[in-house]
C-alpha atoms as a PDB file:
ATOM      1  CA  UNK A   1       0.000   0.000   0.000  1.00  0.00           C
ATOM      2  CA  UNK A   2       1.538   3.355  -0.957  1.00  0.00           C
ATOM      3  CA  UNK A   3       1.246   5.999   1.894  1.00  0.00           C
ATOM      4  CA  UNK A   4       2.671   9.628   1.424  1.00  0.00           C
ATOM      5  CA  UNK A   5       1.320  12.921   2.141  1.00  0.00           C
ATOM      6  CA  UNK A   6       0.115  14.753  -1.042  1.00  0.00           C
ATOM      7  CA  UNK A   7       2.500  18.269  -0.320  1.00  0.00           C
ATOM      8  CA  UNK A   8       5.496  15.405  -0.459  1.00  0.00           C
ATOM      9  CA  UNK A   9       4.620  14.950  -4.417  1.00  0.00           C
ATOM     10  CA  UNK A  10       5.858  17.415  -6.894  1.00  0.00           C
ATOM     11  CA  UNK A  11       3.045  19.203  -8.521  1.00  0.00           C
ATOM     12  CA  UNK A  12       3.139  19.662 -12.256  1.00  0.00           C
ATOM     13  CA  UNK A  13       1.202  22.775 -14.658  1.00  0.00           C
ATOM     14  CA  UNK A  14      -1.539  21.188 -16.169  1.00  0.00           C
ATOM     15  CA  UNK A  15      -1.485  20.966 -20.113  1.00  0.00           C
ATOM     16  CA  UNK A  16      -4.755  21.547 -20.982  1.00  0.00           C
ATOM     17  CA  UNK A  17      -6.521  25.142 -22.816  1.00  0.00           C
ATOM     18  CA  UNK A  18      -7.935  27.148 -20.019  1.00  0.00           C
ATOM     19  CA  UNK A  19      -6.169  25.710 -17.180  1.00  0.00           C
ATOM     20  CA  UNK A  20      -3.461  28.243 -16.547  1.00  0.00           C
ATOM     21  CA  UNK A  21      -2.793  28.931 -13.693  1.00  0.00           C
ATOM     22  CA  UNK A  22      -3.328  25.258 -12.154  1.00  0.00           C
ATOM     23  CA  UNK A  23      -1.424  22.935 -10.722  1.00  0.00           C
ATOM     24  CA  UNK A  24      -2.031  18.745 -10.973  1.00  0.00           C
ATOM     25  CA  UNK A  25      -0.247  16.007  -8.466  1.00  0.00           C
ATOM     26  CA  UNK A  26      -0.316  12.731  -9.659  1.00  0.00           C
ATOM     27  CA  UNK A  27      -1.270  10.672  -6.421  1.00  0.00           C
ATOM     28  CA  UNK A  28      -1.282   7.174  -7.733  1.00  0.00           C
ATOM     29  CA  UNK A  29      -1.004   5.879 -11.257  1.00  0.00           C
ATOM     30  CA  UNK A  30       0.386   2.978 -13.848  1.00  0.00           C
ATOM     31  CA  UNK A  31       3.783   4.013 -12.279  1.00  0.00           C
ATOM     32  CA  UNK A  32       2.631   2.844  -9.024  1.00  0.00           C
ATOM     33  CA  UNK A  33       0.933  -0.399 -10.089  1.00  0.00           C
ATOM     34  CA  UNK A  34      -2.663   1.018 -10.599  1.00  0.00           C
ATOM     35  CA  UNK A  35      -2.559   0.373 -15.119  1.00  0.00           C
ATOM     36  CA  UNK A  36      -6.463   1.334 -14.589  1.00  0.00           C
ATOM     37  CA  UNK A  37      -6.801   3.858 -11.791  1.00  0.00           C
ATOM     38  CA  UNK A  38      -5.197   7.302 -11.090  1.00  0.00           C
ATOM     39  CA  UNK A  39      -6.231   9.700  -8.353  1.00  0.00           C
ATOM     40  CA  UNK A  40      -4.818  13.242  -8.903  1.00  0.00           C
ATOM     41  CA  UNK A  41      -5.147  16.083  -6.681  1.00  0.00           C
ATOM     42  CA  UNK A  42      -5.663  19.475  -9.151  1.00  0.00           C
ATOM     43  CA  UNK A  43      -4.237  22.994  -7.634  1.00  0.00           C
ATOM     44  CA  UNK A  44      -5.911  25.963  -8.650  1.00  0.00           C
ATOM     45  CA  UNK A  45      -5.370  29.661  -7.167  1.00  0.00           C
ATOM     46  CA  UNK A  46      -8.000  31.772  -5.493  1.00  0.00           C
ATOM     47  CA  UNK A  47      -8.141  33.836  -8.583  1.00  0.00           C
ATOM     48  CA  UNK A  48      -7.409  31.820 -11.078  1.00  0.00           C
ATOM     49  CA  UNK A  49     -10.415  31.196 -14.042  1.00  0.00           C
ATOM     50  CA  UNK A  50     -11.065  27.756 -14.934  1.00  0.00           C
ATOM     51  CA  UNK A  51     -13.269  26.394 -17.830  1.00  0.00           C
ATOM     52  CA  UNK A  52     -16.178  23.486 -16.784  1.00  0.00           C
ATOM     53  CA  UNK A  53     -15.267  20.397 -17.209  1.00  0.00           C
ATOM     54  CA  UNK A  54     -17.231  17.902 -19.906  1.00  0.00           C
ATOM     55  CA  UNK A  55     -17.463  15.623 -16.411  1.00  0.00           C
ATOM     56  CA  UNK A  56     -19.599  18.802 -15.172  1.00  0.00           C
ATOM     57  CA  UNK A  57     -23.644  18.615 -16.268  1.00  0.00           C
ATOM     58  CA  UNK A  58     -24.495  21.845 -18.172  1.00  0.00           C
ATOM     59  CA  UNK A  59     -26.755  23.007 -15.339  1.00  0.00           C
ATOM     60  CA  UNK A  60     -24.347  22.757 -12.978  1.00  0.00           C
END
């Protein structure tokens, strides 16, 4: 079982059109055994503008 605190993982700028700004740890993924899970932990400032995600329902 893997057991770390999050701050102890380098967090990385996330690649992705209107995410500037934010910040992405990689938690656990295929480099830790999981080939079909990853948990992430996504940074994002006070100020910083984000766009919806297509997980997000329109009406949200």
């Amino acid at each position: 079982m893997k057991v770390n605190r999050s701050n102890q993982i380098e967090a990385a700028d996330v690649q992705m059109q209107g995410a500037e700004g934010c910040r992405v740890r990689w938690l656990i993924d295929d480099a830790d055994g999981a080939p079909h899970f990853a948990m992430r932990e996504f940074l994002v400032g006070p100020s910083e503008p984000t766009s919806l995600s297509h997980h997000v329902p329109s009406s949200a």
